[in-house]
Protein backbone atom coordinates (compact mmCIF):
# COMPACT_ATOMS: atom_id res chain seq x y z
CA UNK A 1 114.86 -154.31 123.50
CA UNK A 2 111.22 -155.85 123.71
CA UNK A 3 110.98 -159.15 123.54
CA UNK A 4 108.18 -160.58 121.24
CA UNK A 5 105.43 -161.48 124.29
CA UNK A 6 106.19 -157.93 125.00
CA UNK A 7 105.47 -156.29 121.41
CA UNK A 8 102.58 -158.64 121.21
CA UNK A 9 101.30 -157.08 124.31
CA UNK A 10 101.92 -153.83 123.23
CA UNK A 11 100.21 -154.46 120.67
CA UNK A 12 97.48 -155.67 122.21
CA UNK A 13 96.65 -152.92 124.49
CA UNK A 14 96.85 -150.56 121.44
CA UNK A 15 94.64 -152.27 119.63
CA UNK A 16 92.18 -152.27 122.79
CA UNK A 17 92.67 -148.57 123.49
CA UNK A 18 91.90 -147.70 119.74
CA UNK A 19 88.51 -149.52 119.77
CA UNK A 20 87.71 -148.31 122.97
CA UNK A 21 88.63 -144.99 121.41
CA UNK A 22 86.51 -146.03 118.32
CA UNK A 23 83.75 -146.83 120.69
CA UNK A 24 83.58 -143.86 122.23
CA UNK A 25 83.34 -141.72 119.31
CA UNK A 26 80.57 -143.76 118.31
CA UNK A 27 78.27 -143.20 121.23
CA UNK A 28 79.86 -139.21 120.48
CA UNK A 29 78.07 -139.22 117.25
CA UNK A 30 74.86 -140.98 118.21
CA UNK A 31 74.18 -138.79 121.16
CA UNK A 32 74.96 -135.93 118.74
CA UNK A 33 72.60 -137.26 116.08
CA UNK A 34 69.77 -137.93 119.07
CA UNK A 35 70.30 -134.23 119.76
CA UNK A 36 69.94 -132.87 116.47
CA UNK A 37 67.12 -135.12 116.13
CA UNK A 38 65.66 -134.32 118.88
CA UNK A 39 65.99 -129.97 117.80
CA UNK A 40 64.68 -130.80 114.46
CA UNK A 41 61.93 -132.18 115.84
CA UNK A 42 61.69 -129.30 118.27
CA UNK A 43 61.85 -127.06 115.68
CA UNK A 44 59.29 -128.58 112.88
CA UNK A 45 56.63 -128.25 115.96
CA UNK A 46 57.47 -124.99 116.47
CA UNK A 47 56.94 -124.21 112.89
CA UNK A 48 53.89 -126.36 112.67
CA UNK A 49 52.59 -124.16 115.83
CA UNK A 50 53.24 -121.20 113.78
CA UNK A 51 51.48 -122.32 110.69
CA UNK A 52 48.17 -123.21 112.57
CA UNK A 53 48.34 -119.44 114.16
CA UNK A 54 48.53 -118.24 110.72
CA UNK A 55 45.64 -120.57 109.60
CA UNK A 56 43.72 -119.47 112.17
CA UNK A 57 44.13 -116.03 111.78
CA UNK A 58 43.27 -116.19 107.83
CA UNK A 59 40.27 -117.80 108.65
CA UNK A 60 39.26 -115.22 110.99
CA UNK A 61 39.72 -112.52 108.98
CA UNK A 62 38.19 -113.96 105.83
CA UNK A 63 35.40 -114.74 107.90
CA UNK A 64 34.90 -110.98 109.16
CA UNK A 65 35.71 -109.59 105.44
CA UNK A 66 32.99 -112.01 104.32
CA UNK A 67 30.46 -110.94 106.65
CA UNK A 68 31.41 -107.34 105.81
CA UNK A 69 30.48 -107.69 102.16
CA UNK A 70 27.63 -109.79 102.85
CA UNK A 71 26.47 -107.00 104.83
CA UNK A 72 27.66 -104.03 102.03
CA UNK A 73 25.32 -106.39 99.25
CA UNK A 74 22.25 -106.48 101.89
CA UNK A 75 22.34 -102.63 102.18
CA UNK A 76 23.48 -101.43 98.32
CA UNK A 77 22.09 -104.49 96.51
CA UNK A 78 21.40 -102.60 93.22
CA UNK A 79 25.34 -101.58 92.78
CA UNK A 80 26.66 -104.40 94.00
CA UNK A 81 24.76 -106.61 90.74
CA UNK A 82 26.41 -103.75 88.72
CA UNK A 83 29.84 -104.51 89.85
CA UNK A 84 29.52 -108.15 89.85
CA UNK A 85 28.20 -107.80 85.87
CA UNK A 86 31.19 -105.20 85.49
CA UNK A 87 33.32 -107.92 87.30
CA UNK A 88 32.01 -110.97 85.00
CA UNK A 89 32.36 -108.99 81.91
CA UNK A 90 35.85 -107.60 82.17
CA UNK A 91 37.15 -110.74 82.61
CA UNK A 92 35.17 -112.50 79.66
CA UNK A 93 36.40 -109.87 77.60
CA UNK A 94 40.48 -110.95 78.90
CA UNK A 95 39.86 -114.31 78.53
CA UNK A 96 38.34 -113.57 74.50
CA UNK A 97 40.61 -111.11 74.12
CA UNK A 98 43.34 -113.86 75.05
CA UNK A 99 42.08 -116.41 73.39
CA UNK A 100 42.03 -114.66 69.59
CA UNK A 101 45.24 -113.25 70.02
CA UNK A 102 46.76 -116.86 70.52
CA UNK A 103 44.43 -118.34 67.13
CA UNK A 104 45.39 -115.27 65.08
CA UNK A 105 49.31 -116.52 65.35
């Protein structure tokens, strides 16, 4: 049978285990939040890498499409103020065309 200094050192040294146990998983989880930290951050520059390719790319091509059509107007200059009035009045017409239909209601 234990005596009571003997349960009360038990005792003790389960309490002291358990928070060293408690400790332990402690640094566990804040080494595994520094790592998934430490991928998320990985990961967002990644992406961010990504998204400035992309950028760069639009811009690139909107730049050679622009000087493409710059150079189309130079060399058909006559048609291309036909299509732009064709362009401007098509979409007046939508936007009247719109706009009664919702008043009429």
């Amino acid at each position: 049978m234990f005596s009571l200094a003997q349960a009360k050192s038990q005792g003790r040294q389960s309490y002291d285990d358990l928070r060293r146990g408690a400790g332990g998983l402690a640094d566990q989880a804040m080494a595994y939040g520094h790592t998934a930290a430490e991928i998320a951050r990985d990961k967002a520059g990644r992406a961010r890498e990504t998204a400035e390719e992309y950028l760069r790319e639009g811009r690139r091509q909107a730049a050679f499409y622009e000087s493409e059509l710059e150079s189309l107007i130079k060399t058909y200059p006559v048609e291309a103020v036909l299509i732009a009035a064709g362009v401007g009045f098509l979409a007046g017409w939508c936007v009247f065309r719109r706009r009664n239909s919702t008043h009429n209601k």
